[in-house]
N, C-alpha and C. Protein backbone atom coordinates (compact mmCIF):
# COMPACT_ATOMS: atom_id res chain seq x y z
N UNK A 1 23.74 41.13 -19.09
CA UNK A 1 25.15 41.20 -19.36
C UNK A 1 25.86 41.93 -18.21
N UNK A 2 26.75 41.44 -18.22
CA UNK A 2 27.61 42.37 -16.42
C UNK A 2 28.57 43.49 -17.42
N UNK A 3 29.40 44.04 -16.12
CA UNK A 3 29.86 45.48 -16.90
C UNK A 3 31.11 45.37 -17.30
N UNK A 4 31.63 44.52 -17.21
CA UNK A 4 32.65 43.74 -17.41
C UNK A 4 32.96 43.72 -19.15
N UNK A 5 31.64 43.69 -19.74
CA UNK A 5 31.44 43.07 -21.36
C UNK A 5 31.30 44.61 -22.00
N UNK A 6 31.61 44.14 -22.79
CA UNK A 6 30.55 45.33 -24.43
C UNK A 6 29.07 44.78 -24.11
N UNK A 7 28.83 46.46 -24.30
CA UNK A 7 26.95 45.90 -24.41
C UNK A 7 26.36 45.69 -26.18
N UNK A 8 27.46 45.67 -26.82
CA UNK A 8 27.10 45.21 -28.44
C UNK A 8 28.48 44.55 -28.91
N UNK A 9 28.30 43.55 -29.51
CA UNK A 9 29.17 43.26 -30.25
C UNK A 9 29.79 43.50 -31.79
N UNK A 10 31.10 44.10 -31.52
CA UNK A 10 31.59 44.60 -32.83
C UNK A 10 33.44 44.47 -32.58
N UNK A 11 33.74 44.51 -33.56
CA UNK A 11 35.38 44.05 -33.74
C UNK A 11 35.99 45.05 -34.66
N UNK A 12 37.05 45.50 -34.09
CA UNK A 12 38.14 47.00 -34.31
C UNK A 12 38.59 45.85 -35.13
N UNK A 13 38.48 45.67 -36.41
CA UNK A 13 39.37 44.97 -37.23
C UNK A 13 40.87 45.59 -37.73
N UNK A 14 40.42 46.77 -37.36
CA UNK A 14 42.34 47.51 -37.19
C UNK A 14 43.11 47.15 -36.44
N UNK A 15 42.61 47.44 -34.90
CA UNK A 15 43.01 46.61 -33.71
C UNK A 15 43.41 45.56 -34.17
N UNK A 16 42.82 44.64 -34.28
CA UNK A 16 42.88 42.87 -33.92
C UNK A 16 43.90 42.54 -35.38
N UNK A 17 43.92 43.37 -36.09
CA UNK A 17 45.05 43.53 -36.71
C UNK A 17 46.14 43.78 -36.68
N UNK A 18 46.36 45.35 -36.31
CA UNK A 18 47.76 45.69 -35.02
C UNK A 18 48.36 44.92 -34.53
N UNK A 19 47.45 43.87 -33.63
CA UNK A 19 48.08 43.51 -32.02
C UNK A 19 48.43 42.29 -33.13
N UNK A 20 47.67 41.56 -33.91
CA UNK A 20 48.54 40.41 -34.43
C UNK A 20 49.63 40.32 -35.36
N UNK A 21 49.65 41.78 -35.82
CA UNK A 21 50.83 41.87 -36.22
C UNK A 21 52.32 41.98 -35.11
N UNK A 22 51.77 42.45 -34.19
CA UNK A 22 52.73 42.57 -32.88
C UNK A 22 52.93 41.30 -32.38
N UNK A 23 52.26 40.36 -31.96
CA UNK A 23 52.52 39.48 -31.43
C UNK A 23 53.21 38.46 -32.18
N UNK A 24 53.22 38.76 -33.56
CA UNK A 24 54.14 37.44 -34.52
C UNK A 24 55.89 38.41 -34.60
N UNK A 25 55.74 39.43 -34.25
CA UNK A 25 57.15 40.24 -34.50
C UNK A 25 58.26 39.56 -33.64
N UNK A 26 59.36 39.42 -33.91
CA UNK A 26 60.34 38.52 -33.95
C UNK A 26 60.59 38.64 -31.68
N UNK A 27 60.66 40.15 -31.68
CA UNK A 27 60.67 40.92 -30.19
C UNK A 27 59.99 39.96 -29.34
N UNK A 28 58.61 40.20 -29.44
CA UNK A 28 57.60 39.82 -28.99
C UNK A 28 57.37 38.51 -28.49
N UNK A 29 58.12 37.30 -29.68
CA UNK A 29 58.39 36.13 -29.49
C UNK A 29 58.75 35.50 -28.90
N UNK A 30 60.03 36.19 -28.76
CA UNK A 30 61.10 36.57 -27.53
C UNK A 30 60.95 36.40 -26.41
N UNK A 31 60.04 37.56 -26.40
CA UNK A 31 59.53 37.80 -24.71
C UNK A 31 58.78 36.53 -24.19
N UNK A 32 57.74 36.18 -25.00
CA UNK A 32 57.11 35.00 -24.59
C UNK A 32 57.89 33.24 -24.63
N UNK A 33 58.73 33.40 -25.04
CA UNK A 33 59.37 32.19 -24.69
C UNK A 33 59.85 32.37 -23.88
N UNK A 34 60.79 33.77 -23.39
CA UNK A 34 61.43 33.88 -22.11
C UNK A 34 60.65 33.89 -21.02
N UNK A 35 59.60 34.36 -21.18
CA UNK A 35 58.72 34.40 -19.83
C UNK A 35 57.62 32.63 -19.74
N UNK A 36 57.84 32.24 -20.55
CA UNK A 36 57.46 30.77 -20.91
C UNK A 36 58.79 30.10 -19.91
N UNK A 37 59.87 30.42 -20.39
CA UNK A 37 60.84 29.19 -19.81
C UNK A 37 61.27 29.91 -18.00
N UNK A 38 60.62 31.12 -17.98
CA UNK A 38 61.57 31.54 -16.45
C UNK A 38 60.04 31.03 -15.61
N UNK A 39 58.69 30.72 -16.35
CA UNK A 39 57.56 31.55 -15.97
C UNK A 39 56.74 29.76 -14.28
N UNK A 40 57.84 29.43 -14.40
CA UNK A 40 57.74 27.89 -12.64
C UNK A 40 58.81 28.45 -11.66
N UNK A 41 58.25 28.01 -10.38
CA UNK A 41 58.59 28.34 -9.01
C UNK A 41 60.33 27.99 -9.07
N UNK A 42 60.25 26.60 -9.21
CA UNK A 42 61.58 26.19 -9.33
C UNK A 42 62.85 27.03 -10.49
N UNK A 43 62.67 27.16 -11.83
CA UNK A 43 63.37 28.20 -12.51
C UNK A 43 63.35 30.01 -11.82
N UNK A 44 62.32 30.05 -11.17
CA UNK A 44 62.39 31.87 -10.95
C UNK A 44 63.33 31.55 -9.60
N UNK A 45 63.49 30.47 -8.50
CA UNK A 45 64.00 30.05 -7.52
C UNK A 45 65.26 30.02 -8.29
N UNK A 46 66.34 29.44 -9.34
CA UNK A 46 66.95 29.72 -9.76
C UNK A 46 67.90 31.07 -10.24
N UNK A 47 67.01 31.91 -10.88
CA UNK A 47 67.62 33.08 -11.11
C UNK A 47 67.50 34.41 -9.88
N UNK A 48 66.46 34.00 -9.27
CA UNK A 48 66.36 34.98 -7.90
C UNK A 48 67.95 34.98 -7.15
N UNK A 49 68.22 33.50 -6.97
CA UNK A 49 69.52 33.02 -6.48
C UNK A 49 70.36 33.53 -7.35
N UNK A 50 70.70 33.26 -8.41
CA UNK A 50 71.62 34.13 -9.18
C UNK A 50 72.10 35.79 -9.50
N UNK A 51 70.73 36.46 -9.16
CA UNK A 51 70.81 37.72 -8.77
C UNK A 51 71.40 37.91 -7.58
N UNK A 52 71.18 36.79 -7.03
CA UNK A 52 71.89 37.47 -5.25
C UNK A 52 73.54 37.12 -5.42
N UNK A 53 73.86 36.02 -6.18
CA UNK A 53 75.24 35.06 -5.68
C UNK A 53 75.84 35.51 -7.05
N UNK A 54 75.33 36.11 -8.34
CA UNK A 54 75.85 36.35 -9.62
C UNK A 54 76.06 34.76 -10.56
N UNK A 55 76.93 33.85 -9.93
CA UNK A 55 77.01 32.63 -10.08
C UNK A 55 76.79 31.84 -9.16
N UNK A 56 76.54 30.20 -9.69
CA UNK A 56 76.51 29.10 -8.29
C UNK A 56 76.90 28.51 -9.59
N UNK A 57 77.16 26.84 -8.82
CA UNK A 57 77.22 25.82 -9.36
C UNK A 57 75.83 25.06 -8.75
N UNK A 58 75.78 23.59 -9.72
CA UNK A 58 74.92 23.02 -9.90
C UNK A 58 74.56 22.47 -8.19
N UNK A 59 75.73 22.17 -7.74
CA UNK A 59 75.70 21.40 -6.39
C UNK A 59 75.01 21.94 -5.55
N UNK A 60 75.19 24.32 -5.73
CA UNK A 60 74.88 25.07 -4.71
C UNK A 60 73.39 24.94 -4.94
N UNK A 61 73.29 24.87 -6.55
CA UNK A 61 71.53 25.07 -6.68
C UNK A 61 70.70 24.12 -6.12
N UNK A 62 71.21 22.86 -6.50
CA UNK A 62 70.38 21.73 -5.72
C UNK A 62 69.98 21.44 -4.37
N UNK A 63 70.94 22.16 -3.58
CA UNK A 63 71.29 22.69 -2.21
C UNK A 63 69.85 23.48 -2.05
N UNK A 64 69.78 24.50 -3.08
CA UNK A 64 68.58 25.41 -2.63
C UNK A 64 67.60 24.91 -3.11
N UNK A 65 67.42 24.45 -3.73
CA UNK A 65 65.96 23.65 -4.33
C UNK A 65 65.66 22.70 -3.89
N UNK A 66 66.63 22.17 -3.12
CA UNK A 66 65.96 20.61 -2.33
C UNK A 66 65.72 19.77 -3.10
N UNK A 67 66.66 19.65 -4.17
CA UNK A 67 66.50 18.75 -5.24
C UNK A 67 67.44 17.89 -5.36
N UNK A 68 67.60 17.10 -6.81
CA UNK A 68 68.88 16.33 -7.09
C UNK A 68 69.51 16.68 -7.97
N UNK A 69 70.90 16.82 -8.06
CA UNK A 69 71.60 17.30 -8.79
C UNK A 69 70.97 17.04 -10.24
N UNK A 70 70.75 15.94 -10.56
CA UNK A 70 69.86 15.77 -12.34
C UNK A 70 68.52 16.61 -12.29
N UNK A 71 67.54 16.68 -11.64
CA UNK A 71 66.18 17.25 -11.63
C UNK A 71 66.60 19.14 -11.83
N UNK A 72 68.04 18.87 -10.70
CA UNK A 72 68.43 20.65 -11.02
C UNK A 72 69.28 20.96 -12.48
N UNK A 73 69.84 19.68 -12.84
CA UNK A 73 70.24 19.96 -13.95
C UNK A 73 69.47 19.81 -15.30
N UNK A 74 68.51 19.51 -15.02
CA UNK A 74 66.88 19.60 -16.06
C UNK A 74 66.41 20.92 -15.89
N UNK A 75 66.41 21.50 -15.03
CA UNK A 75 66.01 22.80 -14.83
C UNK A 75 67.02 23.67 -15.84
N UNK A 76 67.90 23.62 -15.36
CA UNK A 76 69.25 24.93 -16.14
C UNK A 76 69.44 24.64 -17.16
N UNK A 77 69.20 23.16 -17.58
CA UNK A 77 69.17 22.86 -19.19
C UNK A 77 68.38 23.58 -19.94
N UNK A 78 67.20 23.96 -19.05
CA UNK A 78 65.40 24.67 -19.97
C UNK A 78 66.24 26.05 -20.42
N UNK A 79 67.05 26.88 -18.91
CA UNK A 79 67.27 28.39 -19.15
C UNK A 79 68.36 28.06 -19.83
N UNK A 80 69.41 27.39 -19.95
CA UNK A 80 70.42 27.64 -20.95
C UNK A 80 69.88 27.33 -22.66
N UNK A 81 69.21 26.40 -22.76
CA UNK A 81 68.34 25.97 -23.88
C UNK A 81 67.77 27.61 -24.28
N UNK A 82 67.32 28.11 -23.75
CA UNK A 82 66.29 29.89 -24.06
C UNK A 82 67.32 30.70 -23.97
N UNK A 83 68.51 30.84 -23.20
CA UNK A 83 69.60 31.20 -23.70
C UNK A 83 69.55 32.18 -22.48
N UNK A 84 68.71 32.45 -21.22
CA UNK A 84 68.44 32.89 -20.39
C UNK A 84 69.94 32.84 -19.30
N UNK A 85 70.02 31.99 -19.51
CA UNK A 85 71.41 31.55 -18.44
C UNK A 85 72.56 31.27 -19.60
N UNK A 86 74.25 31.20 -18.80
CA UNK A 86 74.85 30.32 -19.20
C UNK A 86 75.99 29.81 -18.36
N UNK A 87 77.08 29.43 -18.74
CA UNK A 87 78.00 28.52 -16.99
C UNK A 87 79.61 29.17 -17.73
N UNK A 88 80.33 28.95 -16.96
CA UNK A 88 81.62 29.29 -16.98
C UNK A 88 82.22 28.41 -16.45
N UNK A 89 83.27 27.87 -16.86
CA UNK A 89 83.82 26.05 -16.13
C UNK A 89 85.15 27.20 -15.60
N UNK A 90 85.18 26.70 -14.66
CA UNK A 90 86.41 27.00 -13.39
C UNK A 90 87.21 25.55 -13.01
N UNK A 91 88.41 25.21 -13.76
CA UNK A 91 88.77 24.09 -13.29
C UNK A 91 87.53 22.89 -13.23
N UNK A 92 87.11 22.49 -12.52
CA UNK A 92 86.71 21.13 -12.34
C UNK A 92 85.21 21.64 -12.36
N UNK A 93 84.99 22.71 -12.04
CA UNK A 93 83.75 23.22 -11.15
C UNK A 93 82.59 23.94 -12.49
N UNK A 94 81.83 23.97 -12.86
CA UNK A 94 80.89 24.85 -14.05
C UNK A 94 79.91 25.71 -13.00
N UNK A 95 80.18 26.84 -13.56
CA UNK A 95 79.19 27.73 -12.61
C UNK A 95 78.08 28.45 -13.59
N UNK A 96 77.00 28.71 -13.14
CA UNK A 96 76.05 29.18 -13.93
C UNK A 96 75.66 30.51 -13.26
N UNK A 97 75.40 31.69 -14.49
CA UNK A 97 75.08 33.05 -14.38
C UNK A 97 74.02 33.52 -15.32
N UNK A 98 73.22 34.27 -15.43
CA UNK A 98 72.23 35.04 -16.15
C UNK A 98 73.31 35.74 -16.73
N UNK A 99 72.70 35.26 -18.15
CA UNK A 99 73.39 35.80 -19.86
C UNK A 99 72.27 36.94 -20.14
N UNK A 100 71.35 36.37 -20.36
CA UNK A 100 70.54 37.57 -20.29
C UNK A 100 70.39 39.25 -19.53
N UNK A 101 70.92 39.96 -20.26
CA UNK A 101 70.50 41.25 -18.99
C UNK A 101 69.25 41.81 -19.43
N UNK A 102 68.34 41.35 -20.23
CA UNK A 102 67.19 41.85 -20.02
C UNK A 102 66.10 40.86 -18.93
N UNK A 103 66.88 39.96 -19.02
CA UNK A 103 66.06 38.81 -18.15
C UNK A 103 66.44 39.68 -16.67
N UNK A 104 67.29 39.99 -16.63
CA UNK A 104 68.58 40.51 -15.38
C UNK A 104 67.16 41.68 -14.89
N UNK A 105 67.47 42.40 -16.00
CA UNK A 105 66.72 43.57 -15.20
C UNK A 105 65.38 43.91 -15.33
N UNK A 106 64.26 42.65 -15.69
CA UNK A 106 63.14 42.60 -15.76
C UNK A 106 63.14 41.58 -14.08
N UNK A 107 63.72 40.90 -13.65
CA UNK A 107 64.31 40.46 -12.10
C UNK A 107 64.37 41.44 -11.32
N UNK A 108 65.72 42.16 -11.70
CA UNK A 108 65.33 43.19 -10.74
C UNK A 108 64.53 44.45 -10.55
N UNK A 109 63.72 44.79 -11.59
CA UNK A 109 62.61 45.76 -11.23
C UNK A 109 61.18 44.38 -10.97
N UNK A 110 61.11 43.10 -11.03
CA UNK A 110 60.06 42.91 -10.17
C UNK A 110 59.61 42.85 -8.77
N UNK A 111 61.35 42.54 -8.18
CA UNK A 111 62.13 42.24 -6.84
C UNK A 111 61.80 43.81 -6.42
N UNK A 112 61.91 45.20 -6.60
CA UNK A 112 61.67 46.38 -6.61
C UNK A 112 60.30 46.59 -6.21
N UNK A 113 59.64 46.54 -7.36
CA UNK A 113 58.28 46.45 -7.10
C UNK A 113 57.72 45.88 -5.87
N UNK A 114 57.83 44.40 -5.88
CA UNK A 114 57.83 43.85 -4.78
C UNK A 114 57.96 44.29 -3.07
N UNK A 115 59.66 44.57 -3.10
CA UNK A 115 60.14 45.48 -1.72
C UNK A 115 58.82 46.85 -1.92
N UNK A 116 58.67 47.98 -2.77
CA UNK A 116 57.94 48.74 -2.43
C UNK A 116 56.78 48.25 -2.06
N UNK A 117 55.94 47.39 -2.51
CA UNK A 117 54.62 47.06 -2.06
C UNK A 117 54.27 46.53 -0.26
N UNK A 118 55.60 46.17 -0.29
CA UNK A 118 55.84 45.32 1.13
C UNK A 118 56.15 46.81 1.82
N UNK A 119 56.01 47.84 2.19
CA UNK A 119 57.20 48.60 2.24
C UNK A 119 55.71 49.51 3.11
């Protein structure tokens, strides 16, 4: 057996109780859908940009993603759908911003982290 393992097998049935009571709690749920819908290159490419610009429109995003305006608008459909994002219509124009400020500032302390490690 490597050291990695238990060298006997036995189960904290308190534990494995606990944590599944935690993980069905309404919070918890939460978190995992949000980190479910932010958790592809292309959506975190999204809100990274939105931390920097606050808002864009669809045109600016597609711009940065090298995409097409529909493929980018499949994307913002996922975060507005999770409720992660939402848009503000300006005249002719719909701009999209992070609704979320826990999404906001789980962004910016990873971006943090990040700069220090580089650092």
């Amino acid at each position: 057996m490597s050291n990695e393992q238990c060298d006997i097998m036995y189960v904290h049935e308190d534990k494995v109780k606990n944590a599944s009571n935690f993980l069905n709690e309404t919070h918890t749920i939460k978190a995992m859908n949000t980190l479910n819908a932010i958790g592809d290159k292309k959506k975190l490419t999204i809100l990274f940009a939105l931390l920097e610009e606050e808002k864009l429109c669809v045109c600016d995003i597609a711009k940065l993603l090298q995409m097409s305006i529909a493929s980018t608008s499949h994307h913002l459909r996922i975060l507005y759908k999770k409720e992660v994002i939402d848009f503000r219509k300006e005249g002719k124009m719909a701009y999209y911003f992070i609704k979320d400020p826990q999404v906001d500032k789980l962004l910016r302390f990873m971006l943090t982290e990040v700069e220090n490690e580089n650092s």
